[in-house]
Protein backbone atom coordinates (compact mmCIF):
# COMPACT_ATOMS: atom_id res chain seq x y z
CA UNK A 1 0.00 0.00 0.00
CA UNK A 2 1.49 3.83 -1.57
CA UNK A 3 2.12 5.88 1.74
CA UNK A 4 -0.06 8.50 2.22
CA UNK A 5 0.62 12.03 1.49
CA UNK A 6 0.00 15.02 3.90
CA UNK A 7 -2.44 17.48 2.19
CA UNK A 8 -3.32 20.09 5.29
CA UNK A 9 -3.81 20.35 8.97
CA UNK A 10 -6.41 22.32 10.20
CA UNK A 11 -8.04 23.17 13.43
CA UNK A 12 -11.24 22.10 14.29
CA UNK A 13 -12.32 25.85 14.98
CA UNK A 14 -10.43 27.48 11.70
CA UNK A 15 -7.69 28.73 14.06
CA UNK A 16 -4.41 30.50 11.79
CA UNK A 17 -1.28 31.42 13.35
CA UNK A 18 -1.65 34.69 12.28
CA UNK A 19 -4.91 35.42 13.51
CA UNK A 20 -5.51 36.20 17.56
CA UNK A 21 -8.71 34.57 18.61
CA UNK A 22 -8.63 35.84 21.79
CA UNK A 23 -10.11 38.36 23.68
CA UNK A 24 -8.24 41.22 25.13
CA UNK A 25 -8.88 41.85 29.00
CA UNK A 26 -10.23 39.64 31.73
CA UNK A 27 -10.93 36.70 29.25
CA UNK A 28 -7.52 36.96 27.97
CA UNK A 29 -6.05 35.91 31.31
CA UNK A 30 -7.35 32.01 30.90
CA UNK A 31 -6.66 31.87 27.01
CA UNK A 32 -5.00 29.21 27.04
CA UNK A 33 -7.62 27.20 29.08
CA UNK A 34 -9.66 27.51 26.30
CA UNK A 35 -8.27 25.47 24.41
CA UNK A 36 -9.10 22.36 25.73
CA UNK A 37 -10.92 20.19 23.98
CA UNK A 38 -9.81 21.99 20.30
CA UNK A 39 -8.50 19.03 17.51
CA UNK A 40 -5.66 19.22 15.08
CA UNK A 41 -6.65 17.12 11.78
CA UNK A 42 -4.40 16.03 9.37
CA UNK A 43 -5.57 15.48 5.86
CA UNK A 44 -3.23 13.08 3.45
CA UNK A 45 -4.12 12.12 0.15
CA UNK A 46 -3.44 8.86 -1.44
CA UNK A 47 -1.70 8.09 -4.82
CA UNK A 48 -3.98 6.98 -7.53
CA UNK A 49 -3.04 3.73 -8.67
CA UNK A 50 -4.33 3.68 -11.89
CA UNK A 51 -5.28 6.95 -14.09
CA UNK A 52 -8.87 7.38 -14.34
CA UNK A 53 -10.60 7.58 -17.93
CA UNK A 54 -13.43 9.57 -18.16
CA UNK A 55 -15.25 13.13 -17.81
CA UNK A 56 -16.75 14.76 -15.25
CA UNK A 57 -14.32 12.88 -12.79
CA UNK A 58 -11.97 14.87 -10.96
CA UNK A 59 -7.91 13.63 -11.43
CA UNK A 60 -7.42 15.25 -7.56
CA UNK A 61 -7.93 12.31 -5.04
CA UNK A 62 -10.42 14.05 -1.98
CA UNK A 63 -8.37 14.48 1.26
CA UNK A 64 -9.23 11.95 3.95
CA UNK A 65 -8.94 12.46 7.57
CA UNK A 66 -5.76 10.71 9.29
CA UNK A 67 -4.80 11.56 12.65
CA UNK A 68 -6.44 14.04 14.67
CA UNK A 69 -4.46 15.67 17.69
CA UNK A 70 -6.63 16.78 20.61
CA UNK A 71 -6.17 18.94 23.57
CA UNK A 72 -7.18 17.03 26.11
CA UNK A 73 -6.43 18.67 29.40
CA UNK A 74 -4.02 21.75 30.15
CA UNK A 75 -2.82 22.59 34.00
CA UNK A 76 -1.07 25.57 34.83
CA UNK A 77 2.20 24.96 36.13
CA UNK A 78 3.23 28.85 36.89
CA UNK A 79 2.10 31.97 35.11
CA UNK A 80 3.68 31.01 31.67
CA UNK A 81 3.86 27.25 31.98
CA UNK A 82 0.97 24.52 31.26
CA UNK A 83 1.45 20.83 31.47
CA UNK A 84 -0.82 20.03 28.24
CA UNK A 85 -2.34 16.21 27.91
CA UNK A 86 -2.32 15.72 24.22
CA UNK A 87 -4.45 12.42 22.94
CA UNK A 88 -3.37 11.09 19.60
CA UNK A 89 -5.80 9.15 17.33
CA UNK A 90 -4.96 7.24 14.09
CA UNK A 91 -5.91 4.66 12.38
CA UNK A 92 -4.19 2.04 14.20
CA UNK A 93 -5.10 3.62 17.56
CA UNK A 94 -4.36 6.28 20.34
CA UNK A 95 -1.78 7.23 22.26
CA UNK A 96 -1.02 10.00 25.16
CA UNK A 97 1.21 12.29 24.82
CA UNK A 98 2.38 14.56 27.62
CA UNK A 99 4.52 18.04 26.90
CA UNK A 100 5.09 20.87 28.90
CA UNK A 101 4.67 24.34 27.30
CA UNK A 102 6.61 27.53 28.54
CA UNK A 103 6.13 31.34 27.36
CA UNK A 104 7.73 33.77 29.67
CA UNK A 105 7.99 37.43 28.15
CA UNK A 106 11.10 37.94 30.82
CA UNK A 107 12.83 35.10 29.08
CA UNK A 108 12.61 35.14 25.09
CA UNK A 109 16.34 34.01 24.77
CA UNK A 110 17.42 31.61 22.12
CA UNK A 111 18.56 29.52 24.89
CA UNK A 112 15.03 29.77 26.54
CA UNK A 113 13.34 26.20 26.83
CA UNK A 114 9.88 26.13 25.60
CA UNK A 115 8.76 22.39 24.65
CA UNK A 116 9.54 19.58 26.87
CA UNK A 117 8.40 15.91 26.31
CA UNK A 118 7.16 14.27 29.61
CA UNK A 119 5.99 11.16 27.99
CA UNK A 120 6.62 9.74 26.09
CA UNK A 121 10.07 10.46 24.95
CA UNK A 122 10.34 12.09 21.16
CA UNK A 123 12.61 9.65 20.10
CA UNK A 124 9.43 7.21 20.54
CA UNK A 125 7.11 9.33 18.50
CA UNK A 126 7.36 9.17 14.79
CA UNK A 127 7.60 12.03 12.87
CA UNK A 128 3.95 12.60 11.86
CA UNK A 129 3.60 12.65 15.54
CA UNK A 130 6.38 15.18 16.33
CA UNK A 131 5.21 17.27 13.96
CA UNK A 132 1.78 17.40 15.30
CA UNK A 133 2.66 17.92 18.67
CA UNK A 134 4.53 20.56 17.85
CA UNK A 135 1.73 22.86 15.65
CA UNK A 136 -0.58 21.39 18.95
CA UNK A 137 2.16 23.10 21.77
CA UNK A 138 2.95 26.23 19.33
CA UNK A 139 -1.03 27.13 19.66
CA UNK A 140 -0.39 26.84 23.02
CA UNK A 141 2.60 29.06 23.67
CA UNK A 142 0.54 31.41 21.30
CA UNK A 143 -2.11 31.72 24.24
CA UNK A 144 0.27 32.21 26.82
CA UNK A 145 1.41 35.00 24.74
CA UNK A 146 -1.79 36.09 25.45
CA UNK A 147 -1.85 36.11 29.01
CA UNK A 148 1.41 38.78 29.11
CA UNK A 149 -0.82 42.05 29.46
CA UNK A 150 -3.10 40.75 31.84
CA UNK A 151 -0.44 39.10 34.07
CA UNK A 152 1.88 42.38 33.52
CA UNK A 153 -1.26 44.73 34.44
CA UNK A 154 -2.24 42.77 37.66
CA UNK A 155 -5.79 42.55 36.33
């Protein structure tokens, strides 16, 4: 069977990275909260084995859904930390994955760790995997970022 080939990941509530969702204020302060429950899809495509004949038949094969990345819980750990339960779900089954997610506007150093794997290890994930875990813990450093006028203000 041809390997399938990764056409888009999307968010189950249209989120870009270029595009704050979140409120400013009060709200803003539990941003990242909200994002429980939100789901990373990944869309592949498969190769066609044979060429279709025919009109009125598209040549594009429709995306199908793969492997969906879900936020399952998120617990603050400080004011710019969150221990985020990620659930994994392919084809072949599930899996938990555990990161820890760190955005602190007082330390935006190269050097500055911001992902780190609690379980399991990266080396056990492939690299589908990785990958999504790593769009799923950028949207979350993206809502800390959120949280850095409202924790700065003392609202």
């Amino acid at each position: 069977m041809a390997r399938p080939i990764c056409h888009s990941i999307t968010w189950s509530d249209g989120w870009k990275e270029d595009v704050a969702h979140f409120p400013s204020g009060k709200a803003a302060a539990d941003a990242p909260l909200q994002l429980e429950d939100r789901e990373l899809r990944c869309w592949v495509t498969y190769p066609d084995k044979a060429k279709r004949k025919g009109k009125g038949k598209s040549r594009r094969p429709k995306p199908k859904l793969w492997a969906v990345i879900i936020i399952e819980r998120l617990q603050r750990a400080d004011a710019f930390q969150y221990a985020v339960t990620l659930r994994r779900v392919y084809k072949q089954g599930e899996r938990i994955v555990t990161v820890s997610v760190r955005n602190d506007p007082e330390d935006q150093s190269d050097e500055a760790t911001v992902l780190t794997f609690i379980s399991p290890r990266p080396e056990q994930l492939d690299s589908l995997e990785q990958r999504l875990v790593h769009l799923a813990a950028k949207r979350v450093y993206c809502a800390i970022e959120e949280t850095w006028s409202v924790a700065t203000s003392g609202v």
